[in-house]
C-alpha atoms as a PDB file:
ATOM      1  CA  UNK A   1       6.654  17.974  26.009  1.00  0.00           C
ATOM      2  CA  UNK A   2       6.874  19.438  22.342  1.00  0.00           C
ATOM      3  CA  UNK A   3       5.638  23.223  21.766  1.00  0.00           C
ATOM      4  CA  UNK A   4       4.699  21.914  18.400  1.00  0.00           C
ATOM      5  CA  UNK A   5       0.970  21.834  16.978  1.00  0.00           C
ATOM      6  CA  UNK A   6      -0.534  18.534  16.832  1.00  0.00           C
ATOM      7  CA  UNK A   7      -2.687  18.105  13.885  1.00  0.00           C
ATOM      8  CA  UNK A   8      -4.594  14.524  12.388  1.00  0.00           C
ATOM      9  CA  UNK A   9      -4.835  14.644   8.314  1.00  0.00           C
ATOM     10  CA  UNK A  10      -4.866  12.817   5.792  1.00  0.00           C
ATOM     11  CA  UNK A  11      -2.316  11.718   3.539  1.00  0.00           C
ATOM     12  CA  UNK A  12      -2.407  13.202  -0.238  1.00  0.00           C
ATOM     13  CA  UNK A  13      -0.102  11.119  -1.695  1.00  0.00           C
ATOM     14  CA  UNK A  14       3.794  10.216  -0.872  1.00  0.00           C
ATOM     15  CA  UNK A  15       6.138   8.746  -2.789  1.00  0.00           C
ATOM     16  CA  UNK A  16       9.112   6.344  -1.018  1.00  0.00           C
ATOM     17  CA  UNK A  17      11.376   6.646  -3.985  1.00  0.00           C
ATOM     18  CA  UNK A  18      11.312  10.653  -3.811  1.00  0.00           C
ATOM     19  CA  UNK A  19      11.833  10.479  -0.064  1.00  0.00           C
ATOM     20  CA  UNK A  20       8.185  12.679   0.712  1.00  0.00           C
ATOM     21  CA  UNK A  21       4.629  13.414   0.597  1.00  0.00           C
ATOM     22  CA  UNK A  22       2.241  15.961   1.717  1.00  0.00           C
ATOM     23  CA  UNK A  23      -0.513  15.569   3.935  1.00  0.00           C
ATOM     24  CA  UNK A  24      -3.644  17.962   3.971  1.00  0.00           C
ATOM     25  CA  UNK A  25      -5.546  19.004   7.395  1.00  0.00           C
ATOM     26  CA  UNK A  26      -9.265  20.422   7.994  1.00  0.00           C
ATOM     27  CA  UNK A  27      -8.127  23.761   9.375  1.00  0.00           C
ATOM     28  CA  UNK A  28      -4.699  23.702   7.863  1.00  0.00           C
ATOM     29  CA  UNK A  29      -4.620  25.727   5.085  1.00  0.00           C
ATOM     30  CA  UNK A  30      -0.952  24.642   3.205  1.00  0.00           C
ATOM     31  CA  UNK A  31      -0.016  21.003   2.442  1.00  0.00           C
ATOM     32  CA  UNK A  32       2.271  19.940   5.327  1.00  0.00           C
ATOM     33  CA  UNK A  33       5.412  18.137   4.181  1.00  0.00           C
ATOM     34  CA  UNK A  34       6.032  14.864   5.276  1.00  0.00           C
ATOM     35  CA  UNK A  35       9.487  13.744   4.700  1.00  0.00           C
ATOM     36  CA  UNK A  36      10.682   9.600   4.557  1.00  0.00           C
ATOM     37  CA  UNK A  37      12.992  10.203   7.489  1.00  0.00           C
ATOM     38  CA  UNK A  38      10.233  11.784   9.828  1.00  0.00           C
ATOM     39  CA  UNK A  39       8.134   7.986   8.734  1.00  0.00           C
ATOM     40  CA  UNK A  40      11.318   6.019   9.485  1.00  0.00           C
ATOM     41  CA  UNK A  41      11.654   7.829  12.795  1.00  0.00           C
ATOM     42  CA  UNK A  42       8.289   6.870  14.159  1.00  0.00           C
ATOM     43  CA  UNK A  43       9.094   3.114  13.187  1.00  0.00           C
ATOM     44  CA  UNK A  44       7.291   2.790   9.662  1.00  0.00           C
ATOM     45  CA  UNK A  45       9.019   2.511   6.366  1.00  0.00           C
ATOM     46  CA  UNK A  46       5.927   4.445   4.185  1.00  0.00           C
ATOM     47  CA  UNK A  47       2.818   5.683   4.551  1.00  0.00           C
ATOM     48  CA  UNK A  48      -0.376   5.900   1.375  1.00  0.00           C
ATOM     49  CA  UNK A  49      -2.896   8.148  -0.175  1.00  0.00           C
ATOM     50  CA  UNK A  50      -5.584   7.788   2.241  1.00  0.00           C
ATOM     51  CA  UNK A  51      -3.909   6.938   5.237  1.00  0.00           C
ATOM     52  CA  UNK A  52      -5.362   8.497   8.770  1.00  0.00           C
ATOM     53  CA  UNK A  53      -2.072  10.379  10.239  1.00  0.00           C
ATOM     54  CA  UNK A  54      -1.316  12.364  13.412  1.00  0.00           C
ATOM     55  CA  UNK A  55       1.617  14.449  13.218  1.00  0.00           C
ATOM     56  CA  UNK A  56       3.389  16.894  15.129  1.00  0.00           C
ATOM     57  CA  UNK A  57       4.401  20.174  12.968  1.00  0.00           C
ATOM     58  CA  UNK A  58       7.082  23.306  12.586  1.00  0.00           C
ATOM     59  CA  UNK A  59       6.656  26.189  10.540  1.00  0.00           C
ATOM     60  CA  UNK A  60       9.589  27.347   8.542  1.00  0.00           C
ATOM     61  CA  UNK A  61      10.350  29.980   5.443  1.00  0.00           C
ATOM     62  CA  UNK A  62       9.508  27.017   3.148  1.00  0.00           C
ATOM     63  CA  UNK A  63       5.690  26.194   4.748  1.00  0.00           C
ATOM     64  CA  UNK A  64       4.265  23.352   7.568  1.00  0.00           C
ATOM     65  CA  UNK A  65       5.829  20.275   7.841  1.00  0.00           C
ATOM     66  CA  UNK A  66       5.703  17.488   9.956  1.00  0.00           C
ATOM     67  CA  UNK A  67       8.714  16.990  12.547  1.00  0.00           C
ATOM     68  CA  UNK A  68       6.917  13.854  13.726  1.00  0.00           C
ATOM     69  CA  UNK A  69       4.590  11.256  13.313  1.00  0.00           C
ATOM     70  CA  UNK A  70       2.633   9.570  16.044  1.00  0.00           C
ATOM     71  CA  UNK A  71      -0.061   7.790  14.880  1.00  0.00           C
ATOM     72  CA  UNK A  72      -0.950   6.010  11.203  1.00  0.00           C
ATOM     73  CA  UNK A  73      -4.767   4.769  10.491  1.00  0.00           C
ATOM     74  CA  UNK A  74      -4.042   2.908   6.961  1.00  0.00           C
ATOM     75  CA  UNK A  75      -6.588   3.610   4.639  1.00  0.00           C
ATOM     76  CA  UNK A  76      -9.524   0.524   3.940  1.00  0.00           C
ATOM     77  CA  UNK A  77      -7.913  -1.899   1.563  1.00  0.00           C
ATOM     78  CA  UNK A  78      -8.188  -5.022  -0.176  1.00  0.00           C
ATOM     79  CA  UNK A  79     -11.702  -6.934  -1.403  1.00  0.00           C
ATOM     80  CA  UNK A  80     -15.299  -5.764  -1.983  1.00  0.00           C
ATOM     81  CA  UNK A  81     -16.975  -2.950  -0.535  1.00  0.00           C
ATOM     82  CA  UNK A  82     -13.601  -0.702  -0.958  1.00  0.00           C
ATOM     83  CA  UNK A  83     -12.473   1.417  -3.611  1.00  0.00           C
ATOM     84  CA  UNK A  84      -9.805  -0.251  -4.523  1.00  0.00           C
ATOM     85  CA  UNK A  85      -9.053  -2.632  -7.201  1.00  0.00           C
ATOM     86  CA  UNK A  86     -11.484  -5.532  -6.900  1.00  0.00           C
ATOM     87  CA  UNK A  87     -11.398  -8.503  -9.087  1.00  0.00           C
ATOM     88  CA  UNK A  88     -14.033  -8.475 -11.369  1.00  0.00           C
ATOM     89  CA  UNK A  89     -15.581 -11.594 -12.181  1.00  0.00           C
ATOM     90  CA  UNK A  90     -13.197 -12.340 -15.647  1.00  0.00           C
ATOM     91  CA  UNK A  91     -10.042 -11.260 -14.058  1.00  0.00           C
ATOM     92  CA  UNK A  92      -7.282 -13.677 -13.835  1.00  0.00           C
ATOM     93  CA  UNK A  93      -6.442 -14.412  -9.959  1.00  0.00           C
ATOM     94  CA  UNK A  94      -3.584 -16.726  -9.843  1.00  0.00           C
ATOM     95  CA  UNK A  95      -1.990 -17.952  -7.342  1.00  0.00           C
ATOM     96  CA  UNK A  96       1.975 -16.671  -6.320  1.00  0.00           C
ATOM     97  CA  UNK A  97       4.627 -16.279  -4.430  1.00  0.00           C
ATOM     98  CA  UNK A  98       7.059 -13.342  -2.988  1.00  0.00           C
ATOM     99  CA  UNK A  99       9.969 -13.985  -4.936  1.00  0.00           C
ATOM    100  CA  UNK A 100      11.809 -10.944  -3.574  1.00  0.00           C
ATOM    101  CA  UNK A 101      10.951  -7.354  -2.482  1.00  0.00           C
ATOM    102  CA  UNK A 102      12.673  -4.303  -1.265  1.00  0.00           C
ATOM    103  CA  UNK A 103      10.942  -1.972   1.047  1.00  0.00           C
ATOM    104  CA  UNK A 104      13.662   0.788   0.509  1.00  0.00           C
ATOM    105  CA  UNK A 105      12.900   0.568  -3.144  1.00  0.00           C
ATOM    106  CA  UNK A 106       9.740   0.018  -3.105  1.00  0.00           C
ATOM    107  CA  UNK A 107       9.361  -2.364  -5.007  1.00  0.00           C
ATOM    108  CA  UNK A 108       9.994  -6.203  -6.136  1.00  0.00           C
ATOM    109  CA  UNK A 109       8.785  -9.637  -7.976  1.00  0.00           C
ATOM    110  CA  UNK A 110       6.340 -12.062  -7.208  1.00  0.00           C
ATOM    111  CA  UNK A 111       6.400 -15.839  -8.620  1.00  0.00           C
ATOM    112  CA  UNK A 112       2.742 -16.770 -10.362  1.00  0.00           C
ATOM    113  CA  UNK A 113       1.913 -20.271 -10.433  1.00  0.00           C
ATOM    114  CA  UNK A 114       2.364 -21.731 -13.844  1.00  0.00           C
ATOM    115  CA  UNK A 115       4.468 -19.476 -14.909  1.00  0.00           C
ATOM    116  CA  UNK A 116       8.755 -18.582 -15.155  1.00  0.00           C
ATOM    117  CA  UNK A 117       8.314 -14.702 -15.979  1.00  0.00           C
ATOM    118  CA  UNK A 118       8.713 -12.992 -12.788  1.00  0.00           C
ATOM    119  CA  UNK A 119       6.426 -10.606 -12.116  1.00  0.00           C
ATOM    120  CA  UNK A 120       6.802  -6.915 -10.911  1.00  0.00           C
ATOM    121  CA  UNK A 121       5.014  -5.923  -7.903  1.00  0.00           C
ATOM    122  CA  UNK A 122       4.992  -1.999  -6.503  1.00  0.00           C
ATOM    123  CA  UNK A 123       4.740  -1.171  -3.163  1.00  0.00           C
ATOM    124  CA  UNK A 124       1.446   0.434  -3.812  1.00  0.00           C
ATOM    125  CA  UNK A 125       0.219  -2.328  -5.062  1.00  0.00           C
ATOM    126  CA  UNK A 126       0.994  -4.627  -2.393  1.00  0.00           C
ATOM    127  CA  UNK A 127      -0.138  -1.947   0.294  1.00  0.00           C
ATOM    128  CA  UNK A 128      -3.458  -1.915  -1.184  1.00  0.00           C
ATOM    129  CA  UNK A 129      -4.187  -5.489  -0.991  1.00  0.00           C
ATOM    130  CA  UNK A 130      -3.105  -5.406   2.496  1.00  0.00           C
ATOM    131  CA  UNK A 131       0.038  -7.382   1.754  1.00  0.00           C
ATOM    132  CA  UNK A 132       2.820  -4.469   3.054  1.00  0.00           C
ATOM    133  CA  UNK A 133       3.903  -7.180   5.467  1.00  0.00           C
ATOM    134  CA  UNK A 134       4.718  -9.713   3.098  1.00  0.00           C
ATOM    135  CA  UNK A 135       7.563 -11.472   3.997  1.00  0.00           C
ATOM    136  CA  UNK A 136       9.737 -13.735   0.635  1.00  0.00           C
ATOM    137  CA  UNK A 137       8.101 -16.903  -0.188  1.00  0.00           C
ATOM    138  CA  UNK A 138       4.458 -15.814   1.366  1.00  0.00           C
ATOM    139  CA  UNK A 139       1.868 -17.000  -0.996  1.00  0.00           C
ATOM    140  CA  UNK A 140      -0.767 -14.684  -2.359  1.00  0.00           C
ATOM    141  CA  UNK A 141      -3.125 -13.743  -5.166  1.00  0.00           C
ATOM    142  CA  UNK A 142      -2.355 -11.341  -7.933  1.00  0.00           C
ATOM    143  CA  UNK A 143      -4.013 -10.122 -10.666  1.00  0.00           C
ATOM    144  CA  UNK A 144      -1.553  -9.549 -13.544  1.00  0.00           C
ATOM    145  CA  UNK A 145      -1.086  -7.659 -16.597  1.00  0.00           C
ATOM    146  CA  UNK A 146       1.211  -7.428 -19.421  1.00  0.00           C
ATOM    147  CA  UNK A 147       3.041  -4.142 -20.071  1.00  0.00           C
ATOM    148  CA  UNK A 148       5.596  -2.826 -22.182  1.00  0.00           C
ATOM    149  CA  UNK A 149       8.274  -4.379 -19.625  1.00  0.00           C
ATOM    150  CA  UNK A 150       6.428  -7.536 -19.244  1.00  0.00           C
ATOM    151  CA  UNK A 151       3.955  -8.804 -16.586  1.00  0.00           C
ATOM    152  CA  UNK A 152       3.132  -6.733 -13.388  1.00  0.00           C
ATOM    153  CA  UNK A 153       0.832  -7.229 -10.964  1.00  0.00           C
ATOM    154  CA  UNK A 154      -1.957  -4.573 -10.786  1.00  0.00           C
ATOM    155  CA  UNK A 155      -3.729  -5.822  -7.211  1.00  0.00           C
ATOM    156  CA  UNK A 156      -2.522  -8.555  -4.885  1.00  0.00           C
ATOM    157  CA  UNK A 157      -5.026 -10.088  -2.185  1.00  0.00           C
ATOM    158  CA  UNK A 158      -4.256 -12.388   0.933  1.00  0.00           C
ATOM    159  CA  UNK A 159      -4.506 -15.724   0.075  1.00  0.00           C
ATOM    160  CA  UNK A 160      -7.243 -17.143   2.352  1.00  0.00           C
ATOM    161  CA  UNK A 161      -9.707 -13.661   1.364  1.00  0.00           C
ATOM    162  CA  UNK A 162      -8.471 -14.602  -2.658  1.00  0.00           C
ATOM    163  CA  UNK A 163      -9.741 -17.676  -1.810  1.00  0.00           C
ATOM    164  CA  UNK A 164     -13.152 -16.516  -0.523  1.00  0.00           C
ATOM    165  CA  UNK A 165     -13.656 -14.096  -3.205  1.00  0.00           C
ATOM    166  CA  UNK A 166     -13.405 -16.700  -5.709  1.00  0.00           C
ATOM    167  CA  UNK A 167     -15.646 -19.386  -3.875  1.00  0.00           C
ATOM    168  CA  UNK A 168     -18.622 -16.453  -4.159  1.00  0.00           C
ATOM    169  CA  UNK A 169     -18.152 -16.004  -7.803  1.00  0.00           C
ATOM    170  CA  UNK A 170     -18.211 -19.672  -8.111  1.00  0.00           C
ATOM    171  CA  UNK A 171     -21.529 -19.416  -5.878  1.00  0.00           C
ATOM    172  CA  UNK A 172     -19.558 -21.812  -3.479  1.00  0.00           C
ATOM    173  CA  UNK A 173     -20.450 -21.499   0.491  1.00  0.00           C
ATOM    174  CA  UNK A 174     -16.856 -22.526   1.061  1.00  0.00           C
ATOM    175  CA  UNK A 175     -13.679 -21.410  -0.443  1.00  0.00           C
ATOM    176  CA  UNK A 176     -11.879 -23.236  -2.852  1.00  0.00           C
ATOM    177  CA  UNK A 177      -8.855 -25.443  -2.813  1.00  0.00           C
END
């Protein structure tokens, strides 16, 4: 057994393609580091702002930081009643497909129906529609916009709670096709 503190926080924010985060802790009063490796260790490949976390810490000349993690509560995500991104009636859900993503990089492209321009999809984004587990050709909704570097997908939703969503703003009991 580990001589190590065991703490539950809360995840501030954490970035994959910087390799850390920092988690905060009622009681704690620093930021505890949380480092990629320690969240590859315990099985995961990222954790998110929000996300419930119970980690084992070390103190060292550079402040707290966690030396393990045991136990991830991801955040609420997805449709209504969250505070995420939630279509608003005049968005623009289409339909798509995972063309491609990389969980190392964070990042990758989804295929919209209708359309040839891929379309750039962040990890975050795909986390907060509840889509992390995603796997290539997995079809989905997205809400996209146009950027400077062409189309990207703001907020992605499972396809059969897209499908709801959009049967209630058609003030259908059932979803539609």
């Amino acid at each position: 057994m580990s001589e190590n503190p065991v703490v539950d926080g809360v995840v501030k924010w954490f970035d994959l393609s910087k390799g850390f985060g920092f988690v905060v802790s009622e009681g704690v009063s620093k930021d505890i580091l949380l480092h990629v490796n320690v969240v590859r260790q315990s099985g995961r490949n990222a954790v998110a702002a929000g996300d419930t976390v119970t980690l084992e810490l070390s103190e060292s000349e550079r402040g707290l930081q966690a030396v393990a993690l045991h136990d991830v509560v991801e955040a609420a995500v997805g449709m209504p009643g969250t505070d995420h991104h939630v279509p608003a009636a005049d968005d623009d859900v289409v339909p798509a497909r995972l063309k491609w993503f990389d969980k190392g990089k964070g990042y990758g492209f989804l295929n919209a129906f209708g359309s040839s321009e891929d379309v750039f999809v962040h990890v975050d984004v795909l986390r907060t529609g509840g889509m992390l587990d995603a796997g290539v050709g997995e079809a989905m909704c997205a809400v996209v916009a146009e950027g400077t570097k062409g189309a990207s997908a703001i907020a992605v939703y499972p396809w059969d709670a897209a499908r709801a969503w959009k049967a209630t703003q058609h003030g259908q009991s059932e979803p539609v096709a």
